[in-house]
C-alpha atoms as a PDB file:
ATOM      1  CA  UNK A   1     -49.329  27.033  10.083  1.00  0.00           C
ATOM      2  CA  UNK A   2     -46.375  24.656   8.916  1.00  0.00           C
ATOM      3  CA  UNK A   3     -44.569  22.890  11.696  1.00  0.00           C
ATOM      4  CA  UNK A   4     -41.074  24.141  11.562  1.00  0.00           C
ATOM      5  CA  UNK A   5     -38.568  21.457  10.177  1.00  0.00           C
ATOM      6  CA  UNK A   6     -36.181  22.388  12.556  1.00  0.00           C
ATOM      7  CA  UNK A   7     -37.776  20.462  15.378  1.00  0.00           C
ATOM      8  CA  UNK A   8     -38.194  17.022  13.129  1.00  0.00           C
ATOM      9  CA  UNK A   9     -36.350  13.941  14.595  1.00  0.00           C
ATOM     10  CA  UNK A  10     -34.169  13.739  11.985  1.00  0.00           C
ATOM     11  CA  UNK A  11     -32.957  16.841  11.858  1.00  0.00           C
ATOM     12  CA  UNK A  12     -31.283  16.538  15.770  1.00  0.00           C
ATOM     13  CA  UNK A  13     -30.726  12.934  15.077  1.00  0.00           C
ATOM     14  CA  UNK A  14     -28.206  14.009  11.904  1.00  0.00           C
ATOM     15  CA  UNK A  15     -26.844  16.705  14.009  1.00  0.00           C
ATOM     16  CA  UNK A  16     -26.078  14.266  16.637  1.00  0.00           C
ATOM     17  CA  UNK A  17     -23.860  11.857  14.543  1.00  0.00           C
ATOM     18  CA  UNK A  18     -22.394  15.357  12.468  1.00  0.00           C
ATOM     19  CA  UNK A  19     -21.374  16.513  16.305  1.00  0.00           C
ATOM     20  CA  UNK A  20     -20.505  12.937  17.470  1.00  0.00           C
ATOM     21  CA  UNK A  21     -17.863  12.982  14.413  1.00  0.00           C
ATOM     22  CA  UNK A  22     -16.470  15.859  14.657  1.00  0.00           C
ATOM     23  CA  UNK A  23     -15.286  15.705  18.278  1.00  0.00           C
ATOM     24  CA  UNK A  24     -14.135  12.358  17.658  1.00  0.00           C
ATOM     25  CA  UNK A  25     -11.995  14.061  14.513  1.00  0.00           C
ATOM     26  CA  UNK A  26     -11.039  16.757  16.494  1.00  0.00           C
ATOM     27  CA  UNK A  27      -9.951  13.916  19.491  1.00  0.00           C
ATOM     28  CA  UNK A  28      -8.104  12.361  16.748  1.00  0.00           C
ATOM     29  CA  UNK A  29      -6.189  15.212  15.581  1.00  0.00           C
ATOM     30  CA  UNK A  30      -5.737  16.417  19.590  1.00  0.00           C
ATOM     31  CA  UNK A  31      -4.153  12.694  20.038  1.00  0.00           C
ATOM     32  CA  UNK A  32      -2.144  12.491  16.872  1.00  0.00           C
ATOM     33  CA  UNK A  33      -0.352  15.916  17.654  1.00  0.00           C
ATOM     34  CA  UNK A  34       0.323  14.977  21.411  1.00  0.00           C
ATOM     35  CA  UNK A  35       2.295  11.988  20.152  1.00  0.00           C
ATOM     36  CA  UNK A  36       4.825  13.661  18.114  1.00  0.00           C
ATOM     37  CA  UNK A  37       5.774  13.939  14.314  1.00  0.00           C
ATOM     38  CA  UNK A  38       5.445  10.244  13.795  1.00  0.00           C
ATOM     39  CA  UNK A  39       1.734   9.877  14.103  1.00  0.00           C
ATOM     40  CA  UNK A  40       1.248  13.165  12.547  1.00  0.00           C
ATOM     41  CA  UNK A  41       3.498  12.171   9.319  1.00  0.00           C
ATOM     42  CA  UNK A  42       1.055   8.924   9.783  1.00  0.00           C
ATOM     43  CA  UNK A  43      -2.306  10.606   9.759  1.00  0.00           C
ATOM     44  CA  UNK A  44      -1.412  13.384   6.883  1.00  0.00           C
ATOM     45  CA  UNK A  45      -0.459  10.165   4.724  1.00  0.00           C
ATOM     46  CA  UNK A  46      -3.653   8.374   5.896  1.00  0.00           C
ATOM     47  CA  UNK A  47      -5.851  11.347   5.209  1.00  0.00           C
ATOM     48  CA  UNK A  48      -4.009  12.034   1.015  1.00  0.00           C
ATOM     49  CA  UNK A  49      -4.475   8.310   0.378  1.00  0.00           C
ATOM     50  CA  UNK A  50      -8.375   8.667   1.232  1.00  0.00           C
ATOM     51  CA  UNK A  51      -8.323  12.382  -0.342  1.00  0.00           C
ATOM     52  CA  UNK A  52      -6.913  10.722  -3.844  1.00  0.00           C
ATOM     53  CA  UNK A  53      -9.388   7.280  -3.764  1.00  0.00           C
ATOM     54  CA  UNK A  54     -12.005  10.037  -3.494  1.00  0.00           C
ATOM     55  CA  UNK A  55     -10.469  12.027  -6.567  1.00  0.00           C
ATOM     56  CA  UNK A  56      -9.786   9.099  -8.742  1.00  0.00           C
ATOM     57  CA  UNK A  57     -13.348   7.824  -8.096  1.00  0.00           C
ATOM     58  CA  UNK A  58     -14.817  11.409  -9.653  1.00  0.00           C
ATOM     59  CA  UNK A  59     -13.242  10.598 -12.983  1.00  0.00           C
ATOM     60  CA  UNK A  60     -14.289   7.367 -13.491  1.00  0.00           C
ATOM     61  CA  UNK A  61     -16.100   5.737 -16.429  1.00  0.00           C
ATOM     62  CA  UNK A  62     -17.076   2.432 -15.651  1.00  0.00           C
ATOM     63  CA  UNK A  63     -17.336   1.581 -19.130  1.00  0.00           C
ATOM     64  CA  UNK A  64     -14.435   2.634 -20.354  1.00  0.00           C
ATOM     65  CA  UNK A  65     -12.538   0.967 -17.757  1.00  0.00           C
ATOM     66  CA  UNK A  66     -13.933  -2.090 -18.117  1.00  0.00           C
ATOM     67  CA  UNK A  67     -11.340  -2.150 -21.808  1.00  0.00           C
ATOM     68  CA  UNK A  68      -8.333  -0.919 -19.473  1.00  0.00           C
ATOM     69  CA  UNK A  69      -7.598  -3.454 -16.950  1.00  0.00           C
ATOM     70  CA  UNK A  70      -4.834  -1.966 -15.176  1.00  0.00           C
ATOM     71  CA  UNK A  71      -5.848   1.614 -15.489  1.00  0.00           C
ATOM     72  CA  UNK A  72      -6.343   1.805 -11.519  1.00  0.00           C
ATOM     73  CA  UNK A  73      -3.606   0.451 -10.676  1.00  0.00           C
ATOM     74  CA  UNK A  74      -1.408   3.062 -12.811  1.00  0.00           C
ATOM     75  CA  UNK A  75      -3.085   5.965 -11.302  1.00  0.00           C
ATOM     76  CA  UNK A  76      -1.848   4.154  -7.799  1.00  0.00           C
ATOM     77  CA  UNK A  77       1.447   3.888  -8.815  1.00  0.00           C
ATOM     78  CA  UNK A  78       1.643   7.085  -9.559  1.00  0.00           C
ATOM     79  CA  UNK A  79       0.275   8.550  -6.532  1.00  0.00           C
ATOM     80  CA  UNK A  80       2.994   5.750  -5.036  1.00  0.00           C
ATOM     81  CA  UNK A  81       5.918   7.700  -6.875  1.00  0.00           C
ATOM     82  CA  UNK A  82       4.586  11.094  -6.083  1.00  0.00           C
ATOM     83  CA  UNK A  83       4.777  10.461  -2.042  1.00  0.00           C
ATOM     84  CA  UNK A  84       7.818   8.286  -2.494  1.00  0.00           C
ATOM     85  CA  UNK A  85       9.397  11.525  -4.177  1.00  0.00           C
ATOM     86  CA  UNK A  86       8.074  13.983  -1.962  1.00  0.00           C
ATOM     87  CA  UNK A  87       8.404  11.972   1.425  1.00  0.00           C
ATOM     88  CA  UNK A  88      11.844  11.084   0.979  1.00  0.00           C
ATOM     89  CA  UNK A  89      12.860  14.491   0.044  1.00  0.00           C
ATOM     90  CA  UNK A  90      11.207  15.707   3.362  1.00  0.00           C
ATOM     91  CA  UNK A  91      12.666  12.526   5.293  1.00  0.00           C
ATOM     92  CA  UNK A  92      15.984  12.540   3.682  1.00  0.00           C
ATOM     93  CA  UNK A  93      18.478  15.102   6.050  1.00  0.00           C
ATOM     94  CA  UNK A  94      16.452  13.520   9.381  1.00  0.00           C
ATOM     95  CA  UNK A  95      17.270   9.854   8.117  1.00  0.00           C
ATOM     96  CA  UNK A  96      20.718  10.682   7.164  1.00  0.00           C
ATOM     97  CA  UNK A  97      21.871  11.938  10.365  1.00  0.00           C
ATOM     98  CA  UNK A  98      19.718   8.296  12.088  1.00  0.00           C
ATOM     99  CA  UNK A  99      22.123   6.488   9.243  1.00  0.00           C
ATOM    100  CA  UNK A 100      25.327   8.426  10.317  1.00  0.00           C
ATOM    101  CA  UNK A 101      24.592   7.310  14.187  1.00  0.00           C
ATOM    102  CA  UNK A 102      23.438   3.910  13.567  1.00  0.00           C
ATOM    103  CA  UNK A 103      25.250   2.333  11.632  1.00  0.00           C
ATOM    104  CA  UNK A 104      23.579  -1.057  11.165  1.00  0.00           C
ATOM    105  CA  UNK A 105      21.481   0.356   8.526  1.00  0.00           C
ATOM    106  CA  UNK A 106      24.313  -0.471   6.735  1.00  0.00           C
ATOM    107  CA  UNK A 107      25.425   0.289   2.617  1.00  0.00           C
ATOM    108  CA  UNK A 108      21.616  -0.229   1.215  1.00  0.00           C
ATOM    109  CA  UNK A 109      20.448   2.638   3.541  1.00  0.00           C
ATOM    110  CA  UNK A 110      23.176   4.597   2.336  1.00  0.00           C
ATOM    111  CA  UNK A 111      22.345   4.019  -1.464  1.00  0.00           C
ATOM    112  CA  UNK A 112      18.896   4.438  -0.835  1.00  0.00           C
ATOM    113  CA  UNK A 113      19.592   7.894   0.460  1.00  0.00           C
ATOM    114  CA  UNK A 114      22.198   8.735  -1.962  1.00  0.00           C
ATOM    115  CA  UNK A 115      20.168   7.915  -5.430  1.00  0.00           C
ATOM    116  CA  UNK A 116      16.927   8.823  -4.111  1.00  0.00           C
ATOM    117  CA  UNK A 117      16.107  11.507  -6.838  1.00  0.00           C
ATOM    118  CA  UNK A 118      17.286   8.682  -9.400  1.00  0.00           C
ATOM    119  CA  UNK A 119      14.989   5.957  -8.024  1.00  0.00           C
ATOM    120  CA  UNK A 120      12.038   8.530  -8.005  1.00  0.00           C
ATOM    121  CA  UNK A 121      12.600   9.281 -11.384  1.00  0.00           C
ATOM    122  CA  UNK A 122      13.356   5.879 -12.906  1.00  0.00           C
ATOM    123  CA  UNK A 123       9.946   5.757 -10.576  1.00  0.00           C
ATOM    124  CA  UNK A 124       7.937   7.504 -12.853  1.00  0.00           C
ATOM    125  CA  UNK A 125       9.576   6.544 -16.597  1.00  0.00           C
ATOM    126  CA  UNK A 126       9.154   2.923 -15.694  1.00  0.00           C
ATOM    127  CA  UNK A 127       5.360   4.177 -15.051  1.00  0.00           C
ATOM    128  CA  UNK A 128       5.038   6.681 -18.129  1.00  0.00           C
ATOM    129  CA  UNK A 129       6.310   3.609 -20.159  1.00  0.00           C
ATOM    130  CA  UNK A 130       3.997   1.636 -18.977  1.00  0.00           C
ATOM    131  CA  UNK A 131       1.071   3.723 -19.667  1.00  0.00           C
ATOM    132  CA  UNK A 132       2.297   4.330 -23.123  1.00  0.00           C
ATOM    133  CA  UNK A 133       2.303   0.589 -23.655  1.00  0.00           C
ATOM    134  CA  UNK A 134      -1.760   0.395 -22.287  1.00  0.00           C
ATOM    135  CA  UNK A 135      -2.940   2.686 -24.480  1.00  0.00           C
ATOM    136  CA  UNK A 136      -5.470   1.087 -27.171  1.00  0.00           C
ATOM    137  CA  UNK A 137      -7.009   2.470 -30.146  1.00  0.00           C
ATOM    138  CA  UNK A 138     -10.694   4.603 -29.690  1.00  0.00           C
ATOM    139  CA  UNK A 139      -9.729   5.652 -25.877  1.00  0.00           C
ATOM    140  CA  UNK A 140      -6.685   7.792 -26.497  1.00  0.00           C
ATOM    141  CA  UNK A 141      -8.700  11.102 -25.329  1.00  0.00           C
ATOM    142  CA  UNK A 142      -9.673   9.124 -22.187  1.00  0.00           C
ATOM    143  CA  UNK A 143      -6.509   7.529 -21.198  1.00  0.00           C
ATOM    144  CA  UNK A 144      -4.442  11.033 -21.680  1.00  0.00           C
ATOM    145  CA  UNK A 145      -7.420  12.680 -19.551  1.00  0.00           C
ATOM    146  CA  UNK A 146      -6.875  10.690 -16.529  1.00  0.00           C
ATOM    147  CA  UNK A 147      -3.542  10.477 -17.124  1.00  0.00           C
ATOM    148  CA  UNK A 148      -3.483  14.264 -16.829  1.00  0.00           C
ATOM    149  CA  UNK A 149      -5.911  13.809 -13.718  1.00  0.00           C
ATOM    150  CA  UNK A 150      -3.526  11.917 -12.232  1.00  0.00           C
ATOM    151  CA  UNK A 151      -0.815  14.410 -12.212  1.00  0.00           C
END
């Protein structure tokens, strides 16, 4: 008879770190939530920046990049003007009412809040017009692929 595999070294030495990790995570998560929204906006940021390095890296070519030098740095821009849109939406009435009741914030807060929708969409032309201007001849069918990818 075959030894089982389930008794193998290995086997409880990769459950160890898997359990290890977890209850760190889960301590993590426990200690993020006990501190209030702050953290919490802190880790959910922290946690789509790593989820959308790992999504980027699927798509890559390496070859093709290599002819696109600031591909990368597009698709972080990007990702930049996505959570600068959608953050500042979320943050906007809680900031406002900070700006109303401190007022040394002064006028650049309150243009920043006022023409946030405008900056967030000048945001993304400036970016669009910018990828427009990369594009080169033979990798149109890439560039508009992770383009797409990246929305």
């Amino acid at each position: 008879l075959k030894p089982l595999l389930i008794d193998a070294p290995s086997k409880w030495r990769s459950f160890r770190t898997r359990a290890l990790s977890a209850a760190f995570m889960i301590g993590f998560l426990v200690a993020c939530l006990s501190l209030g929204h702050v953290p919490v906006i802190c880790m959910i940021f922290a946690v789509q920046g790593l989820m959308v390095r790992e999504l980027f890296a699927l798509a890559v070519e390496v070859r093709k990049e290599r002819d696109l030098p600031w591909f990368r740095v597009q698709q972080w821009y990007f990702y930049g003007t996505a959570v600068f849109f959608t953050y500042g939406r979320f943050l906007k009435a809680k900031v406002a009412t900070q700006i109303a009741v401190d007022p040394s914030t002064g006028a650049f807060g309150l243009f920043l809040l006022a023409h946030h929708s405008l900056m967030s969409y000048l945001g993304w032309m400036c970016g669009f017009v910018l990828f427009v201007l990369s594009l080169r001849k033979g990798l149109y069918v890439y560039q508009f692929g992770q383009f797409a990818w990246t929305h």
